[in-house]
Protein backbone atom coordinates (compact mmCIF):
# COMPACT_ATOMS: atom_id res chain seq x y z
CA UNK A 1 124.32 122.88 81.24
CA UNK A 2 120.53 123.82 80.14
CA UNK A 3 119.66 127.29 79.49
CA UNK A 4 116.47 128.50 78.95
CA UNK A 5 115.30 129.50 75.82
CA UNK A 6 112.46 132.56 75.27
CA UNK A 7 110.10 132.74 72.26
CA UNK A 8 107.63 135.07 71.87
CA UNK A 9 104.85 134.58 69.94
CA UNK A 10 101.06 135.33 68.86
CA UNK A 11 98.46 132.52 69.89
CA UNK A 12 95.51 132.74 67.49
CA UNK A 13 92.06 133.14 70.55
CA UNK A 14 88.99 131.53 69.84
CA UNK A 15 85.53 132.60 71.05
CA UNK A 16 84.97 131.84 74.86
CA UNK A 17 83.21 128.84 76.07
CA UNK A 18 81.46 128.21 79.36
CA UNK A 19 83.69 125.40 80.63
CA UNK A 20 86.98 124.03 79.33
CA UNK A 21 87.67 120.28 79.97
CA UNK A 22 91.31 118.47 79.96
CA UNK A 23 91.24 115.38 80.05
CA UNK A 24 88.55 112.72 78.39
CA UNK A 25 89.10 110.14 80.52
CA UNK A 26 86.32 108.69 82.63
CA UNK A 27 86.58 111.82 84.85
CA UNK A 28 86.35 114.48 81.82
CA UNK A 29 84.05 113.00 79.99
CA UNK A 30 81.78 112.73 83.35
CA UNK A 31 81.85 116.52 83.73
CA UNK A 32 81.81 117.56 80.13
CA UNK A 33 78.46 115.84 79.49
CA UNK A 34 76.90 116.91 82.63
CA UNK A 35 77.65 120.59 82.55
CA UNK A 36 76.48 120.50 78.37
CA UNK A 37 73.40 118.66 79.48
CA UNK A 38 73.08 121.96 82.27
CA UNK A 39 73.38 124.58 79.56
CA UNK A 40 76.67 125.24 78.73
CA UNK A 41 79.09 125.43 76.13
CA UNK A 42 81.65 122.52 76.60
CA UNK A 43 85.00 122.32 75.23
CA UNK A 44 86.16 119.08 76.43
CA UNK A 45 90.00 118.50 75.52
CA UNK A 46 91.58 114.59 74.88
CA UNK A 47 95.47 113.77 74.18
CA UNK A 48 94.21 110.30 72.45
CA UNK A 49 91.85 109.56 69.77
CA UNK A 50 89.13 108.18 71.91
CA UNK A 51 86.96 109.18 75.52
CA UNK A 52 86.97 106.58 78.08
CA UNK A 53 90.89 107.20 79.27
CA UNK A 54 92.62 103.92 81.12
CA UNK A 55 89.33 101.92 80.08
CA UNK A 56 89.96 102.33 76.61
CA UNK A 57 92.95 103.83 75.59
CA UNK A 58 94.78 102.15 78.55
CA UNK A 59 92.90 98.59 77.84
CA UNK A 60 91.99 98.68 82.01
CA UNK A 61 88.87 97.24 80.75
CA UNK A 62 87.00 96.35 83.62
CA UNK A 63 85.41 98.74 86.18
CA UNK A 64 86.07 98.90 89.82
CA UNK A 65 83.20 97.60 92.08
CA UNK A 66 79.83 99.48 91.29
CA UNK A 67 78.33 97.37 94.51
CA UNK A 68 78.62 97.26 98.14
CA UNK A 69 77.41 93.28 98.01
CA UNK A 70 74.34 94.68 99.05
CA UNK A 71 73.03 96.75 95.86
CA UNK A 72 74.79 99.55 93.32
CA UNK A 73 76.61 101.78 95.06
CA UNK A 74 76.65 104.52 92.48
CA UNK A 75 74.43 106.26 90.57
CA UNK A 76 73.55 109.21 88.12
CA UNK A 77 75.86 109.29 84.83
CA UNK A 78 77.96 106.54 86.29
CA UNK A 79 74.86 104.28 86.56
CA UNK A 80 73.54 105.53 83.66
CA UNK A 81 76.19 104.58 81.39
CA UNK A 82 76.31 100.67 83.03
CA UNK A 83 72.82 100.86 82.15
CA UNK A 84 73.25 101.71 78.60
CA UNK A 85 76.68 98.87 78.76
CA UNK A 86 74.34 96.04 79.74
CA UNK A 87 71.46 97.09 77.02
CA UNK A 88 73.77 97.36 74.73
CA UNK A 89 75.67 93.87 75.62
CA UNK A 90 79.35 95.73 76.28
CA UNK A 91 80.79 93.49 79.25
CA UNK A 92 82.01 90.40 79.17
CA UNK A 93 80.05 87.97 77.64
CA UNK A 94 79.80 85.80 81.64
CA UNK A 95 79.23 89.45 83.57
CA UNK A 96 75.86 89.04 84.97
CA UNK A 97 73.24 91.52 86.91
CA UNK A 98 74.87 90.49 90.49
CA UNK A 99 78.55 92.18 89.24
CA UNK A 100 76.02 95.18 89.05
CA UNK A 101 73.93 94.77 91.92
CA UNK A 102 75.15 92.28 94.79
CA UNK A 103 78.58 91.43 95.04
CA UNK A 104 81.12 92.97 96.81
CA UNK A 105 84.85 93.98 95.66
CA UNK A 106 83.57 92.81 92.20
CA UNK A 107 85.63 94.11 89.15
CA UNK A 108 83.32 94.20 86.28
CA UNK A 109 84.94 93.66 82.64
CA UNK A 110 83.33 95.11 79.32
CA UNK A 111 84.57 95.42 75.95
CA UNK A 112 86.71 98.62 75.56
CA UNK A 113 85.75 99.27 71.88
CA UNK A 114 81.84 99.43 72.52
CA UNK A 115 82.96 101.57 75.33
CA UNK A 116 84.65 104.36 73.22
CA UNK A 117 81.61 104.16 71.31
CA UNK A 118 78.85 104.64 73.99
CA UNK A 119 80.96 107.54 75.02
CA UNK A 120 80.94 108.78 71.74
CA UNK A 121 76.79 109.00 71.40
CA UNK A 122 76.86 110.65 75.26
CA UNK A 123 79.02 113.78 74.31
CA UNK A 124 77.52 113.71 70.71
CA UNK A 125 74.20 114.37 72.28
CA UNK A 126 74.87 116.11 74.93
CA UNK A 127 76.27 118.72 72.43
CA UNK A 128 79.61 118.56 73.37
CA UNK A 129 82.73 119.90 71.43
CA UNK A 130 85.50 117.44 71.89
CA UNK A 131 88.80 118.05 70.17
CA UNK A 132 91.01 115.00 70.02
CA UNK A 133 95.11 114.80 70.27
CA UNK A 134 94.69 117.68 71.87
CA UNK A 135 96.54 118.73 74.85
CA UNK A 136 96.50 121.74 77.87
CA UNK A 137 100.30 123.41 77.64
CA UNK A 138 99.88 126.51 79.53
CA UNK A 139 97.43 128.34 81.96
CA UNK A 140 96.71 132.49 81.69
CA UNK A 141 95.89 132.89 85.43
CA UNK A 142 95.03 136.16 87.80
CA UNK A 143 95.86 134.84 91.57
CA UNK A 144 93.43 131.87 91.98
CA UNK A 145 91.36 131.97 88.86
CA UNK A 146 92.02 130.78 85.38
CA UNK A 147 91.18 133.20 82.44
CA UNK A 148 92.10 130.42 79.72
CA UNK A 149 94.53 127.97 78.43
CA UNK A 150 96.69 127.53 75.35
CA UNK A 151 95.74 123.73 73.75
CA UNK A 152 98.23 122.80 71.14
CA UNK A 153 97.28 119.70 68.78
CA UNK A 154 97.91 119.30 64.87
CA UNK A 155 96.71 122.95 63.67
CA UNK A 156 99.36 124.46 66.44
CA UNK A 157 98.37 126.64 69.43
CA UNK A 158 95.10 128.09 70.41
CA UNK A 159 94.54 130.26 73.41
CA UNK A 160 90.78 129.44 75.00
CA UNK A 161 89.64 131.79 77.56
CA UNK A 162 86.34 130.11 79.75
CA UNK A 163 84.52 130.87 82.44
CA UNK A 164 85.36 128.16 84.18
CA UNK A 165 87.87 124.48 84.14
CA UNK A 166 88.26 120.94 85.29
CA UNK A 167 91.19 119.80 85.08
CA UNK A 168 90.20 115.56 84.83
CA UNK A 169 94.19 114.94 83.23
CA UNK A 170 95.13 112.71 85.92
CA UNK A 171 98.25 114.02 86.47
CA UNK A 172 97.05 117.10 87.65
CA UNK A 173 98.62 118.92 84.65
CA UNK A 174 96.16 121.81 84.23
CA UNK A 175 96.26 122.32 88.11
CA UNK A 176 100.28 122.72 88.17
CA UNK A 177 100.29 124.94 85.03
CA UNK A 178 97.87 127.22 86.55
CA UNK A 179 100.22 127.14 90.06
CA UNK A 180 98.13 125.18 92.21
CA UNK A 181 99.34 123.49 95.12
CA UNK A 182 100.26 119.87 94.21
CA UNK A 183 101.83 116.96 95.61
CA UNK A 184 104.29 114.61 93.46
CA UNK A 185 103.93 111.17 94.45
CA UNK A 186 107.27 109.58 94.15
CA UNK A 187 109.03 106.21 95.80
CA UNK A 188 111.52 108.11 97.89
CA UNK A 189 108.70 109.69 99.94
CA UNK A 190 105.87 107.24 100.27
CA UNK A 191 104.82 103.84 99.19
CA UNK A 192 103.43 104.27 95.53
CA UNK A 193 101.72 101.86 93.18
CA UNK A 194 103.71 100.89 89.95
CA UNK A 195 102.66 101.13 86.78
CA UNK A 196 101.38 98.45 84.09
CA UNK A 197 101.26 98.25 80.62
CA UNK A 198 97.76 96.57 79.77
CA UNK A 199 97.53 94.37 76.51
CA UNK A 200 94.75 92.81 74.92
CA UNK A 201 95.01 89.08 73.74
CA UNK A 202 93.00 86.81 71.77
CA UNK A 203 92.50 82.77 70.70
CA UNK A 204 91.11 82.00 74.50
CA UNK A 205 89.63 79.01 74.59
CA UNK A 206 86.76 79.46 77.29
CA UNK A 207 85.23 76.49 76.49
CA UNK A 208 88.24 74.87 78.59
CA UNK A 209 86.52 72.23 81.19
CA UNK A 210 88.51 74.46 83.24
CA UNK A 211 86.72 77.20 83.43
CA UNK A 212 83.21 75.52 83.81
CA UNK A 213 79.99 77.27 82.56
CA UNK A 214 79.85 80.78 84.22
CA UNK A 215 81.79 83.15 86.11
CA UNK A 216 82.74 80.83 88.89
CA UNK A 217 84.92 79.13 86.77
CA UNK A 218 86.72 81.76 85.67
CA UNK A 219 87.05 83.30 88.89
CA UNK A 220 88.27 79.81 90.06
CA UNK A 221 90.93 79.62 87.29
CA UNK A 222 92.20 83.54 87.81
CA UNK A 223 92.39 82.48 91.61
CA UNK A 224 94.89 79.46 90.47
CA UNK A 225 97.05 81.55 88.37
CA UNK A 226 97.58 84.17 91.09
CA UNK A 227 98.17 81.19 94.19
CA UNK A 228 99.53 78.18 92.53
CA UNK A 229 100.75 78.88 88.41
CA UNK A 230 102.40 82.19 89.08
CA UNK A 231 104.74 81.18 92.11
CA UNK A 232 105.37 77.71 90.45
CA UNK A 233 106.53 79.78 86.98
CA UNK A 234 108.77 81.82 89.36
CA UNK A 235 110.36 79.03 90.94
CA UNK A 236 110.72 77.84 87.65
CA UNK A 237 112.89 80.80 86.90
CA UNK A 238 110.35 81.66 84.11
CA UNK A 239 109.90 85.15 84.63
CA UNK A 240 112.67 87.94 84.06
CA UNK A 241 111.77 89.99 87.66
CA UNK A 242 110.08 88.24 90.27
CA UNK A 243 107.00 89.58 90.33
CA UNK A 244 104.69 88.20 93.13
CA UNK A 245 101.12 90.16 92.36
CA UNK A 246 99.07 89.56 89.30
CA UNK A 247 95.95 90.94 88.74
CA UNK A 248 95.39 89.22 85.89
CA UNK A 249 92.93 88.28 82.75
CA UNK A 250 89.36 89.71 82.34
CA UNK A 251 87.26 87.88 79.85
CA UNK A 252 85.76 90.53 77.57
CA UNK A 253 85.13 88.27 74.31
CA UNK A 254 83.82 84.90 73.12
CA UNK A 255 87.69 84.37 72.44
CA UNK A 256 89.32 87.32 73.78
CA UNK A 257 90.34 88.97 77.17
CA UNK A 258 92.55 92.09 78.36
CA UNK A 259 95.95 91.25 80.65
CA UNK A 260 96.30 93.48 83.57
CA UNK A 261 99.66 91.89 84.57
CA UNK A 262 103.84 92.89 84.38
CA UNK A 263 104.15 95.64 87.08
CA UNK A 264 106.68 98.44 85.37
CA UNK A 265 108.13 99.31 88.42
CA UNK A 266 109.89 102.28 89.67
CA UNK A 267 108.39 104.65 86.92
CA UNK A 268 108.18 108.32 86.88
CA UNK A 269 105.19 109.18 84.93
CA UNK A 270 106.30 112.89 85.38
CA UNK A 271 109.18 112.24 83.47
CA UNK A 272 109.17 111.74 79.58
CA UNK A 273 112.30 110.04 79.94
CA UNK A 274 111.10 107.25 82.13
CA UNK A 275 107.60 107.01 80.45
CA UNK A 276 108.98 106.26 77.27
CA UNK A 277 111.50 103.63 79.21
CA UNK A 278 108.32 102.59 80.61
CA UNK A 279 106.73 101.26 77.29
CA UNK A 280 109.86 99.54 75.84
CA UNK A 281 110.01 97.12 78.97
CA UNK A 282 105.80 96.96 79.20
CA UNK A 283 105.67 95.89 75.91
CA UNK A 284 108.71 92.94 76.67
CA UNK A 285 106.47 92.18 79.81
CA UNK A 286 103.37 91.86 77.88
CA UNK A 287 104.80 89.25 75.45
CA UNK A 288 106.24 87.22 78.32
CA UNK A 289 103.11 86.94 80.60
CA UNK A 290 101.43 85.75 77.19
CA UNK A 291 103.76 83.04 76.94
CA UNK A 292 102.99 82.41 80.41
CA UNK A 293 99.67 81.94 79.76
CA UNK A 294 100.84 79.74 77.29
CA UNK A 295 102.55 77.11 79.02
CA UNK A 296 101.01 77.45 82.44
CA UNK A 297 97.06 78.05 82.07
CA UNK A 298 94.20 75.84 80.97
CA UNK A 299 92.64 76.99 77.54
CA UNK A 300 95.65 79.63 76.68
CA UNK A 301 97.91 77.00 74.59
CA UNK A 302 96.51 79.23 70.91
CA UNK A 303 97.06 82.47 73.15
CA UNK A 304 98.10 85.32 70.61
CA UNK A 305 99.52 89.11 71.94
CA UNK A 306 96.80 91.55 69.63
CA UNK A 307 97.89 94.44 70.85
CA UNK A 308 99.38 96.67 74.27
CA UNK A 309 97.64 100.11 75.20
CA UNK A 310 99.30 103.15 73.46
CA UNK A 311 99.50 104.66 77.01
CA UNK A 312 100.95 103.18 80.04
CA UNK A 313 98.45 102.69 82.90
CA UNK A 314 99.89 104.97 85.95
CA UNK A 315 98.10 104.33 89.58
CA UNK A 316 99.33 106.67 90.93
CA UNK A 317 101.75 110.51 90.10
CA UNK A 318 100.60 114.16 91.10
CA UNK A 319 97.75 115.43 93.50
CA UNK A 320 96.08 118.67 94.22
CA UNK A 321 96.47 120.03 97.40
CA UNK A 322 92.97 120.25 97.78
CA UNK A 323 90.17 122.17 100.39
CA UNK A 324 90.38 118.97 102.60
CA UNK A 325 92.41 115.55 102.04
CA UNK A 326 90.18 112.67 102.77
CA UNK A 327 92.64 109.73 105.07
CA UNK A 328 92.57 106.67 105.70
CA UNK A 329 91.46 107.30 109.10
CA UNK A 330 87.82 108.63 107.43
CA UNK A 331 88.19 105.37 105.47
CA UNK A 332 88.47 103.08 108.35
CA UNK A 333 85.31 104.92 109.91
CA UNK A 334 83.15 105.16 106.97
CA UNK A 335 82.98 108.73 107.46
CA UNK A 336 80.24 110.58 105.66
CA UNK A 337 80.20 113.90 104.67
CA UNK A 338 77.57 116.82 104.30
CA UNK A 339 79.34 117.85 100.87
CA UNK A 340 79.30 113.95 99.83
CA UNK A 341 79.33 113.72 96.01
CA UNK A 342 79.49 109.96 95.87
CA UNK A 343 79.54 107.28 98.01
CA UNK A 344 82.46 103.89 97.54
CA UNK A 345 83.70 100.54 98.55
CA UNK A 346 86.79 98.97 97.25
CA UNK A 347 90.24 97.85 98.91
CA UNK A 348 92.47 99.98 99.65
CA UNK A 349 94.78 98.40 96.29
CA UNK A 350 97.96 100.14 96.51
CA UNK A 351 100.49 97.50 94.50
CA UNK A 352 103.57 96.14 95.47
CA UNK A 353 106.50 98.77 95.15
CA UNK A 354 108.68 96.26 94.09
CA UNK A 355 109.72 92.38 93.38
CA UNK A 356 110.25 92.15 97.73
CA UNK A 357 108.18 89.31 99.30
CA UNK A 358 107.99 91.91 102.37
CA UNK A 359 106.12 94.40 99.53
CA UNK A 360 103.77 91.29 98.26
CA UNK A 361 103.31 90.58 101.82
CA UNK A 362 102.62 94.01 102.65
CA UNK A 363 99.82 94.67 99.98
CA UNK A 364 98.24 91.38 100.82
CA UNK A 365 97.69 92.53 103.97
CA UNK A 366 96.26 95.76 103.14
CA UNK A 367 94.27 94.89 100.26
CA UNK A 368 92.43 91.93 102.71
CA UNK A 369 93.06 93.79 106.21
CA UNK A 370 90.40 94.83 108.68
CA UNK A 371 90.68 98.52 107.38
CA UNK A 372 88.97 97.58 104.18
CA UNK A 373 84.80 98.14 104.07
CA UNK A 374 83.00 95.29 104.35
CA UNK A 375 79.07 94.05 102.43
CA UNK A 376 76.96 97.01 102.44
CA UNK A 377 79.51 99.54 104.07
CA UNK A 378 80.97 102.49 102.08
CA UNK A 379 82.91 105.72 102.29
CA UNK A 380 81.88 109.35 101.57
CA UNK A 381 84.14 110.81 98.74
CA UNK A 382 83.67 114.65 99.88
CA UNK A 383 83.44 117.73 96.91
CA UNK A 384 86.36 119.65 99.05
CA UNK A 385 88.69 116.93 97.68
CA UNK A 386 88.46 118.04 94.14
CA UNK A 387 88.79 121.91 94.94
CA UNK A 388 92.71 122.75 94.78
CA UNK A 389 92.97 125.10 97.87
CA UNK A 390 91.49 128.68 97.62
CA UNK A 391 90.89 127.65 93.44
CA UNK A 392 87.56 130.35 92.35
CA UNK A 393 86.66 128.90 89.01
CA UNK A 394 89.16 125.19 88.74
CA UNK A 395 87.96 121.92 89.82
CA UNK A 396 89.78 117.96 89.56
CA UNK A 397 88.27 114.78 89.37
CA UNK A 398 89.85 111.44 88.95
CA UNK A 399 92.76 110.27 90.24
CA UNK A 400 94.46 113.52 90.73
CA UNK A 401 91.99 114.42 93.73
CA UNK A 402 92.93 115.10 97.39
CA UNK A 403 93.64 112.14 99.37
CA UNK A 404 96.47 110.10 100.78
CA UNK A 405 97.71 107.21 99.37
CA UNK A 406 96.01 104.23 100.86
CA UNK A 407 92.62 106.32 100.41
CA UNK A 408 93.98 106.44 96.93
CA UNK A 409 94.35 103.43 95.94
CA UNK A 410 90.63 103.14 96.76
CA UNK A 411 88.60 105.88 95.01
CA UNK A 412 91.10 106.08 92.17
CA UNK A 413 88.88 103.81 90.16
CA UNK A 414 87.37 104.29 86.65
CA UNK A 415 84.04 104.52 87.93
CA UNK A 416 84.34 106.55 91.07
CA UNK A 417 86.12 108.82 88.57
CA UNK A 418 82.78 108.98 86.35
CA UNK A 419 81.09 110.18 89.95
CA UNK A 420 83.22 112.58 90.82
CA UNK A 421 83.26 114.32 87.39
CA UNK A 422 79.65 114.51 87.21
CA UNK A 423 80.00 116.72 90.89
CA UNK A 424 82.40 118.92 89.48
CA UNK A 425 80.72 119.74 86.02
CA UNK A 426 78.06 120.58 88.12
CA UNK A 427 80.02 122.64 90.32
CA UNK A 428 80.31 124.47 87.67
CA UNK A 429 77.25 125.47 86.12
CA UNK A 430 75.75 126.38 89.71
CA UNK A 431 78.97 128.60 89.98
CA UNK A 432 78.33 130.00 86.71
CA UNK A 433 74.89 130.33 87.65
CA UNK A 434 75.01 131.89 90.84
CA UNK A 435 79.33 133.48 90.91
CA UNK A 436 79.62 130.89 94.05
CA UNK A 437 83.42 130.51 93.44
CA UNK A 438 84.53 126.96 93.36
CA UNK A 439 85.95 127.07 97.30
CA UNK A 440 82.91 128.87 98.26
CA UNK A 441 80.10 126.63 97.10
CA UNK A 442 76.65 126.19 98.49
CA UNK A 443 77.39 122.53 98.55
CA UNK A 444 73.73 121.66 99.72
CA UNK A 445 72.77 123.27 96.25
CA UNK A 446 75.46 121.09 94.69
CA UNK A 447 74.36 117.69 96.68
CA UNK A 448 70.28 118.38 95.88
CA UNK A 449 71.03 119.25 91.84
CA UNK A 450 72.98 115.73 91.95
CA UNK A 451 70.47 113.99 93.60
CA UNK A 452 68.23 115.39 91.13
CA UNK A 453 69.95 113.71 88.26
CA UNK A 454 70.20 110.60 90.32
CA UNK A 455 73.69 110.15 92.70
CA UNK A 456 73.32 108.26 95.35
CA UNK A 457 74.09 110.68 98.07
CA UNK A 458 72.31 108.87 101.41
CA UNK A 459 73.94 111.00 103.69
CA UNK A 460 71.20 112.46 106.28
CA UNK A 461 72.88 115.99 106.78
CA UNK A 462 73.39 118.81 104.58
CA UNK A 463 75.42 121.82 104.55
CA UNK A 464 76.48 125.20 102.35
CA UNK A 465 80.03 125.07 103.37
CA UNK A 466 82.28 122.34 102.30
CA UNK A 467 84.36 119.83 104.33
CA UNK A 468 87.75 121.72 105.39
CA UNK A 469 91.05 120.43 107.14
C-alpha cells in the first residue's frame, strides 16, 4: 500500500526572468539563445553537465539530414551552428560539404566534445544564464498560464516566476507538471521506437583497405555490417537477443567513432524503475556489439569500449496535445503550412519494436517505402505543433511536439529540434512584446522575424492564425 505523504515548506524566489528554459538539449538551447539574442533575460535549465542533449550527453553524435539532395534544407541558428562545426573542423574527419549541401537522407557525424563546446560560446554570448544539474519539479499555474516553476539542483529548491516557458525536456515534463494535455507513448497502444544506449569506442583502424580513401568506403563497410556481418553473427548465435536493425558506427575521429547499436527494448522512459533497468542491460549491450566489431569487421580487431552515454537515448515517450497534430497523411503530401517554422526530409525511422523478423520487416519497409520524401522534396513542420492546446505563455520543441508516430520518427531529429526551438524562443519575445498569447499568435509576425534571422521558410502564403485540427 502507498500513501501519500504532505510536506509543507518555504521555497526561497528569485528575481523574475523573461523566459525560463527546461531542457538544454538541442531544442533548449535553440530557444534560449534566440530569445537572449531578442532582448530577454534567459534562464535556460539542464539536468546534465553539458548543452547539446542526445548529441552530447547521449553520444547520438551525428545529425539527421540537413539536405534535401538538392541543397540545405535548414537554416537560421541550425545552419548557423553547422557553419561554425565545419570552420571549426567538429565532424568527422571524411564529412565533406555534400553531407551539408547535396545528399539526401545523409546523417552527418561530428565530434560530441567540440560540440558541447561551440554550444558553450553561443549561450555565453548570447548572455544566457544556464544552470546545470538542474531540473523543473513543479509548475505554479492559473488555468492555462504558468506563473513559475520550482528547479531543484545541489543548493535545493528555488521557485522562478517568468513571463513566459519552453518546455524543450523531451519528455514533456514541464508540460505535464503544469497540466497540459499529453499523450504517453507506450507499446500496448501503438508501435514505439526502443531505446539505445550509445557508446563511444576507440583504436579504429580507418586506414583498413576496407574502408578505401573517403566516405564511400565507409559507407560501403557500414552497409556490410548491417546486410551480411550482422545476420551471419546471429546465425552464429553470437548475439544474446536477436536483434535484426543496426544503425551502426559513425566515424568522428582519426581513431575513434560513436556506436549507435543494441536496441533496449520494451523500456519505459517514464518510469525510473525501467530507466535504470535500461542502463544495466545498455551497458552489457554496448560491450557485446564491441566485441562484435571485434571479430566480425575489417579494421576493429584493437577495438576498445571508452565509454557509454550517462543517459539512455529514448526515441520516443510523452507528447503534448498540441493546437494541431501534424500526420502522416501531411507527410505523404508534403503539406506546407502558412505558420511553417521549418521545413524537413528524413524517413519516417520508427525502429523495430522488438527482436520479430515481421518488426525488422516492417521498419524496412517504412523507412524505404513510397511514403518517404524523395531529392529535393520536404515537409512543413507547422508552429501549432509546439503550442499545447489553449497554452497562453508555454511552448515545446523537440521531440515532445505534436505529431503521430510515423511523423515522429521523422522530425524528431537533433537538428529539426535546433529549428523548432529557435520558432518558439521567438514566439516568445513577440508575445512578450506584443501580449499575443502563445495560441493566439500573429504567426505571419512569427514566420517574417524568422526569416529575418535566416529560416528557410519557402512557403508562398502567410497567415496570423495558426494551423488548427
Amino acid at each position: 500500500m502507498v500513501n501519500d505523504y504532505k510536506l509543507n515548506r518555504t521555497i526561497p524566489a528569485d528575481a523574475p526572468y523573461d523566459l525560463v528554459v527546461a531542457g538544454g538539449g538541442p531544442a533548449g538551447t535553440a530557444a534560449a539563445v534566440c530569445a537572449a539574442r531578442l532582448g530577454l533575460k534567459v534562464l535556460l535549465a539542464e539536468a546534465t553537465g553539458c548543452l547539446g542533449g542526445m548529441g552530447t550527453s547521449g553520444l547520438v553524435a551525428s545529425f539527421g539530414p540537413v539536405s534535401d539532395g538538392t541543397r540545405m534544407l535548414v537554416g537560421g541558428f541550425m545552419k548557423e551552428l553547422l557553419e561554425t562545426m565545419w570552420a571549426q573542423k567538429a565532424f568527422g574527419p571524411h564529412v565533406v560539404p555534400d553531407f551539408l549541401h547535396a545528399q539526401l537522407n545523409r546523417w552527418v557525424p561530428f565530434q560530441p566534445e567540440h560540440l558541447k563546446r561551440i554550444l558553450d560560446d553561443f549561450v555565453v554570448q548570447a548572455g544566457v544564464e544556464v544552470r546545470f544539474f538542474t531540473r523543473v519539479v513543479e509548475a505554479d499555474v492559473t488555468g492555462k498560464r504558468v506563473n513559475g516553476v520550482v528547479l531543484s539542483n545541489v543548493e535545493g529548491l528555488r521557485y522562478v516566476p517568468a513571463r513566459a516557458f519552453v518546455d524543450a525536456t523531451g519528455d514533456a515534463a514541464l508540460a505535464a507538471l503544469a497540466g497540459a494535455e499529453c499523450k504517453v507513448v507506450l507499446r500496448d497502444t501503438e508501435t514505439v521506437s526502443p531505446s539505445t544506449l550509445c557508446s563511444l569506442v576507440a583504436g579504429m583502424d580507418w586506414d583498413d583497405p576496407a574502408y578505401g580513401d573517403d566516405w564511400r568506403g565507409i559507407d560501403a563497410v557500414k552497409n556490410r555490417v548491417k546486410n551480411e556481418l550482422v545476420p551471419k553473427a546471429i546465425d552464429d548465435g553470437f548475439f544474446t537477443q536477436e536483434d535484426r536493425f543496426f544503425p551502426g558506427m559513425n566515424k568522428v575521429g582519426a581513431r575513434t567513432a560513436t556506436l549507435n547499436a543494441g536496441h533496449v527494448f520494451n523500456l519505459n522512459p517514464l518510469s525510473i524503475r525501467s530507466l535504470s533497468d535500461g542502463m544495466v542491460l545498455g551497458r552489457k549491450l554496448a560491450q557485446e556489439y564491441t566485441e562484435f566489431y571485434r571479430r566480425y569487421v575489417p579494421g576493429c580487431a584493437d577495438l576498445e569500449l571508452q565509454t557509454t552515454a550517462p543517459v539512455m537515448g529514448v526515441r520516443d515517450s510523452r507528447r503534448i496535445v498540441g493546437e494541431f497534430e501534424l500526420g502522416i497523411d501531411d507527410f505523404r503530401a508534403k503539406r506546407q503550412f502558412p505558420d511553417q517554422v521549418a521545413v524537413y526530409n528524413r524517413p519516417t525511422d520508427v525502429h523495430p519494436t522488438d527482436t520479430s523478423k515481421a518488426e525488422f520487416e516492417r521498419f524496412m519497409k517504412d523507412f524505404h517505402g513510397k511514403d518517404n520524401l524523395g531529392r529535393g522534396e520536404y515537409v512543413g513542420i507547422p508552429y501549432s505543433i509546439l503550442v499545447p492546446r489553449g497554452s497562453e505563455n508555454l511552448w515545446v520543441a523537440g521531440r515532445c511536439h505534436s505529431s503521430d508516430t510515423k511523423v515522429h520518427g521523422s522530425i524528431r531529429a537533433q537538428s529539426a529540434a535546433y529549428m523548432m526551438g529557435q520558432a518558439v524562443g521567438t514566439a516568445a519575445a513577440q508575445s512578450i512584446a506584443t501580449g499575443q498569447p502563445a495560441n493566439d499568435l500573429d504567426t505571419r509576425q512569427l514566420v517574417e522575424t524568422l526569416r529575418g534571422a535566416g529560416a528557410n521558410l519557402p512557403q508562398t502564403e502567410l497567415s496570423r492564425a495558426m494551423t488548427r485540427a
